[in-house]
C-alpha atoms as a PDB file:
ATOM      1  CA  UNK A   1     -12.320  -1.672 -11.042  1.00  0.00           C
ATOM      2  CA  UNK A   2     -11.600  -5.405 -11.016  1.00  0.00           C
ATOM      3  CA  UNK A   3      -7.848  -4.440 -12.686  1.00  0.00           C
ATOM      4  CA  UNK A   4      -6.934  -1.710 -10.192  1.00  0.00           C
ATOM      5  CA  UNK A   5      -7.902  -4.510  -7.131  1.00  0.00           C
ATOM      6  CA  UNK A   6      -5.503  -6.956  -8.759  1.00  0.00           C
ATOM      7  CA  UNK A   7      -2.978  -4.368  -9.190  1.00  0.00           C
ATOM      8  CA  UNK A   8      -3.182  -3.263  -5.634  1.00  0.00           C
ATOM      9  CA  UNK A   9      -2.806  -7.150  -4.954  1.00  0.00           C
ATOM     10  CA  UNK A  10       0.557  -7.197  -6.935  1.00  0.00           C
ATOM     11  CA  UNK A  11       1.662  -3.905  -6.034  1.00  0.00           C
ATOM     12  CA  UNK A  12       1.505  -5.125  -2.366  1.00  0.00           C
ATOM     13  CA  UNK A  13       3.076  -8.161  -2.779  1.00  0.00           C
ATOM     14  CA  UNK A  14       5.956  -6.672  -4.652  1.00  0.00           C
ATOM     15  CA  UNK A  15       5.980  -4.120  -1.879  1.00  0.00           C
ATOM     16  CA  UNK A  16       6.150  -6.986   0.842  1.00  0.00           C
ATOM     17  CA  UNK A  17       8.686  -8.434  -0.945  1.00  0.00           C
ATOM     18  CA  UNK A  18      10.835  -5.025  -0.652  1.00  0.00           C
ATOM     19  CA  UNK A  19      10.673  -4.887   2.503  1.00  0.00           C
ATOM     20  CA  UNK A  20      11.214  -8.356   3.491  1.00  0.00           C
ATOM     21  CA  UNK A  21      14.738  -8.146   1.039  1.00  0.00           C
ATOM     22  CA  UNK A  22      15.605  -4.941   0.500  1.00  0.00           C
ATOM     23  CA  UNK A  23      16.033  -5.468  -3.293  1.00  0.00           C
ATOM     24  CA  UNK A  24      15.177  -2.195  -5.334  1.00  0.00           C
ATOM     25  CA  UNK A  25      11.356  -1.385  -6.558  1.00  0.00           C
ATOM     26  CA  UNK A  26      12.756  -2.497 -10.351  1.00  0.00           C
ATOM     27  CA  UNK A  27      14.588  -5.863  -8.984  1.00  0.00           C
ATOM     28  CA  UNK A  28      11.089  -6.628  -7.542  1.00  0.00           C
ATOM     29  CA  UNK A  29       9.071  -5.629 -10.293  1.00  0.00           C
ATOM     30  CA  UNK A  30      10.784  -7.765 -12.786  1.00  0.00           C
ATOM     31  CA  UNK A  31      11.043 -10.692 -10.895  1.00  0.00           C
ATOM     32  CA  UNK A  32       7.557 -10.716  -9.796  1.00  0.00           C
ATOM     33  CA  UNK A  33       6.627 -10.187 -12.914  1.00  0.00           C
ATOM     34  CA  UNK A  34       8.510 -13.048 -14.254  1.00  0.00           C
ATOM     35  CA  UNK A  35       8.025 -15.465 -12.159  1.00  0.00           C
ATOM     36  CA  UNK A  36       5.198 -14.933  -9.671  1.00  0.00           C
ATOM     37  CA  UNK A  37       2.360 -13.236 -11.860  1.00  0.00           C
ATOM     38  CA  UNK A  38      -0.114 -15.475 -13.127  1.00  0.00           C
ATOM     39  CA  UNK A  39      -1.966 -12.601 -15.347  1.00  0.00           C
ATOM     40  CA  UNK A  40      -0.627  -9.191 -16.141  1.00  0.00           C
ATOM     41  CA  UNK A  41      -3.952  -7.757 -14.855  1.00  0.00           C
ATOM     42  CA  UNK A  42      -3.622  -4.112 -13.349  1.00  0.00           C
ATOM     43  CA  UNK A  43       0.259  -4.480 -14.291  1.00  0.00           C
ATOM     44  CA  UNK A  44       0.533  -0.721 -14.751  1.00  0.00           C
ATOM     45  CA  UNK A  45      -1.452   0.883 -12.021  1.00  0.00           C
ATOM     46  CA  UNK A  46       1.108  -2.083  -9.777  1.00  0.00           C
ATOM     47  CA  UNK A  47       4.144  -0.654 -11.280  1.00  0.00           C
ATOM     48  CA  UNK A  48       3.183   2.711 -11.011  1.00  0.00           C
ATOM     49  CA  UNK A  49       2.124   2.419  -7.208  1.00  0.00           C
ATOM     50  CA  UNK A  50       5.533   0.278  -6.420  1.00  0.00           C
ATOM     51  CA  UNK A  51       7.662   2.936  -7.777  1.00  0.00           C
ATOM     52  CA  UNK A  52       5.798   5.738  -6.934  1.00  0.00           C
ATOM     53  CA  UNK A  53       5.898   4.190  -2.729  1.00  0.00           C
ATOM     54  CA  UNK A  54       9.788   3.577  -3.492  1.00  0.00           C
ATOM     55  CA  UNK A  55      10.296   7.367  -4.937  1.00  0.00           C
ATOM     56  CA  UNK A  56       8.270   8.598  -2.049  1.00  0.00           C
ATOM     57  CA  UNK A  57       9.149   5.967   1.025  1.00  0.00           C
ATOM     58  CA  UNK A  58      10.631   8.573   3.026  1.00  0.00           C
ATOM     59  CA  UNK A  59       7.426  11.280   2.800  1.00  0.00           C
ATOM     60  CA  UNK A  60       5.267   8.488   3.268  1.00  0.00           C
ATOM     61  CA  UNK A  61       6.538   7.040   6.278  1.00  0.00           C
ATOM     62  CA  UNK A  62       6.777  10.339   7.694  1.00  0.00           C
ATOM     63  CA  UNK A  63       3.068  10.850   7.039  1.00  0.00           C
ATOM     64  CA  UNK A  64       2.111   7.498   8.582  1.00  0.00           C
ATOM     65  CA  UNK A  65       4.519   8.332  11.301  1.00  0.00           C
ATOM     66  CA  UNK A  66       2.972  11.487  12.239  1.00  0.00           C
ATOM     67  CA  UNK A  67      -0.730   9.285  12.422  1.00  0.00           C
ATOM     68  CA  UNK A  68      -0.086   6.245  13.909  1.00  0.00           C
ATOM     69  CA  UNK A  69      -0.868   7.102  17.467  1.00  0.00           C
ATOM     70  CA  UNK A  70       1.604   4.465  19.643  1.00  0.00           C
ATOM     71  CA  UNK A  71       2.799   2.811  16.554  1.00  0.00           C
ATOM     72  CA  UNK A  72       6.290   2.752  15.644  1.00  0.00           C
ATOM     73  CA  UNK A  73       6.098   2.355  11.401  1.00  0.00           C
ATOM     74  CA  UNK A  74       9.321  -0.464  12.652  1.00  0.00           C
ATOM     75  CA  UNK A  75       6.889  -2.750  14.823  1.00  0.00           C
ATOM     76  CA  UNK A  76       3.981  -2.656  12.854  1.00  0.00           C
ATOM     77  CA  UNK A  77       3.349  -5.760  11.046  1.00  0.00           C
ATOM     78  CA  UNK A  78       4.913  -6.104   7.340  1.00  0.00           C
ATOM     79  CA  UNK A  79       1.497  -6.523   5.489  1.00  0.00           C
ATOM     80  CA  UNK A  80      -0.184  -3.578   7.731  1.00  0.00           C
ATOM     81  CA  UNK A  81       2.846  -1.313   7.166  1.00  0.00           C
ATOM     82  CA  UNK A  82       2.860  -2.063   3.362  1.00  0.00           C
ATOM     83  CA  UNK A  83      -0.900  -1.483   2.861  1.00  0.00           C
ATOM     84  CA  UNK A  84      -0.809   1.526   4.571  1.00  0.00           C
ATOM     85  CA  UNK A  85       1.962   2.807   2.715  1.00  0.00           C
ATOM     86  CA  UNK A  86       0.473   1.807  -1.055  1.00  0.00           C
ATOM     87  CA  UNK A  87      -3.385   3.466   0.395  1.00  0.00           C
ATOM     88  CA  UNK A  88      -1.205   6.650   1.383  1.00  0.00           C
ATOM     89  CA  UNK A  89       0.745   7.098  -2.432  1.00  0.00           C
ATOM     90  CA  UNK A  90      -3.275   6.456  -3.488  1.00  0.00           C
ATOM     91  CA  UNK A  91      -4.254   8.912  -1.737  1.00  0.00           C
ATOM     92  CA  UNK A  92      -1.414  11.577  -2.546  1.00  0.00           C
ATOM     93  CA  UNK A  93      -1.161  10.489  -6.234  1.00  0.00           C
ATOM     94  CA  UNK A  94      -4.259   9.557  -7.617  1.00  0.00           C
ATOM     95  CA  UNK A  95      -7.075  12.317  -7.258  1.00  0.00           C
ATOM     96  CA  UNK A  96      -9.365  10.385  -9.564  1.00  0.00           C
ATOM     97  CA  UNK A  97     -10.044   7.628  -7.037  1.00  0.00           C
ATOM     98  CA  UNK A  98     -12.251   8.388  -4.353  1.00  0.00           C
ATOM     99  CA  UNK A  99     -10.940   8.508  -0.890  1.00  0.00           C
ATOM    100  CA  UNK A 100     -13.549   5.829   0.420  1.00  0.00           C
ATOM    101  CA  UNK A 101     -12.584   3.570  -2.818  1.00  0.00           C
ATOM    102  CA  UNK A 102      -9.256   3.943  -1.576  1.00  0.00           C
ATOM    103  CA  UNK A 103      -9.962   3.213   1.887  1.00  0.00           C
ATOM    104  CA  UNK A 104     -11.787   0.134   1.435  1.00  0.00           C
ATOM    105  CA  UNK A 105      -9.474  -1.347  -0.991  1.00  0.00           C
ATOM    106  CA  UNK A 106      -6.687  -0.848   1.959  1.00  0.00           C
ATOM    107  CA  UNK A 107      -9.064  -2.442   4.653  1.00  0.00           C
ATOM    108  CA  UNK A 108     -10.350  -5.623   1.895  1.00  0.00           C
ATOM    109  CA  UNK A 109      -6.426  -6.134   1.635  1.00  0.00           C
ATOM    110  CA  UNK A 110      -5.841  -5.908   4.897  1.00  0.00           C
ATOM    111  CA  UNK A 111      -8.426  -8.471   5.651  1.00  0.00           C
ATOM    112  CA  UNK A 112      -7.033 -10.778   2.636  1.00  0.00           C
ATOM    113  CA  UNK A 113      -3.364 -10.835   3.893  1.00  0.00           C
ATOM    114  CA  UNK A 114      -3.165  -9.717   7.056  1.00  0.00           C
ATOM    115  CA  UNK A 115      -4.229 -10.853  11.173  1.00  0.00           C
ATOM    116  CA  UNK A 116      -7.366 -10.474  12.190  1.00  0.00           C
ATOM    117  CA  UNK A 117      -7.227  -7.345  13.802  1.00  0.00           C
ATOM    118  CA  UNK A 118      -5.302  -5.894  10.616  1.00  0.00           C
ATOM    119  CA  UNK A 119      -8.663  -4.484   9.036  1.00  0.00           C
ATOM    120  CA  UNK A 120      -9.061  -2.520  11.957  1.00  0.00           C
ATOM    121  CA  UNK A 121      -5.458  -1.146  12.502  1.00  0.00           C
ATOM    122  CA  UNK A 122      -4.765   0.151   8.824  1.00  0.00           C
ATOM    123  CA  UNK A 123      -8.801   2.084   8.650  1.00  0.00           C
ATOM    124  CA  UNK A 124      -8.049   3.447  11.948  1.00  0.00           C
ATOM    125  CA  UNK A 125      -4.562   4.814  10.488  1.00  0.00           C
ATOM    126  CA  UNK A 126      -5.366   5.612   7.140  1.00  0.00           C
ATOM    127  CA  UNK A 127      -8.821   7.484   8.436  1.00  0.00           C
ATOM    128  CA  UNK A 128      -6.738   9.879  10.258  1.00  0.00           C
ATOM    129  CA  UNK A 129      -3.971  10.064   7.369  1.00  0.00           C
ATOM    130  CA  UNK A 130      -6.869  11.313   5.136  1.00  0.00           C
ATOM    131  CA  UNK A 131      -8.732  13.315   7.432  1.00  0.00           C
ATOM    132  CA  UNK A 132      -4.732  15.594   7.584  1.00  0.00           C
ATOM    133  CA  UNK A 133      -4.886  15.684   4.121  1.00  0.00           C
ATOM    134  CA  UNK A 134      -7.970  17.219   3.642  1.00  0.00           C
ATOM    135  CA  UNK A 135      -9.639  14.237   2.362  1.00  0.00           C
ATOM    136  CA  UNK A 136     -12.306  12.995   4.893  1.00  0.00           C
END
């Protein structure tokens, strides 16, 4: 448990740092890892959800799109939007982890790097994300 957590913590941060620069999921990867990482805790499950957001960026988005009620993916804030995005490729690519695990994960991260009424925004989003696929 305690691995996956820090790997969501990395995999976020790397995907922050996408956004923020536009460099590619592998540019990020390595120089996170390189420079930024104190542990290589949940390294793997980080990678894997980094790439596997970046393969899928355009599916995702349109999933979160077709949720977020009054939203525009562009104006929501870059920790909320990331988040959302890494819960969603949980949710689509990793049936061994329990929707709720993956839920509250999202809203502890969230809480951790985002404004206070972040928590509240990406469990509101991701509820009804899960809820279309079948997973409430």
């Amino acid at each position: 448990m305690r691995e996956r957590r820090r790997g969501r913590e990395s995999a976020l941060q790397m995907l922050f740092e996408i956004d923020a620069t536009g460099k590619s999921a592998e540019s990020a990867i390595m120089h996170y890892w390189a420079t930024l990482a104190s542990s290589v805790e949940g390294k793997e499950f980080a990678n894997q959800i980094v790439r596997g957001v970046m393969n899928d960026l355009e599916k995702i988005d349109a999933m979160i799109r077709g949720v977020s009620r009054n939203w525009r993916l562009e104006r929501m804030a870059r920790v909320d939007r990331n988040v959302i995005r890494l819960a969603t490729y949980e949710l689509i690519a990793f049936e061994d982890i329990p929707r709720r695990v993956t839920l509250n994960e999202a809203v502890e991260l969230a809480k951790r790097y985002g404004s206070e009424n972040s928590a509240s925004f990406v469990n509101g989003v991701l509820d009804r994300l899960a809820s279309d696929l079948g997973k409430a």
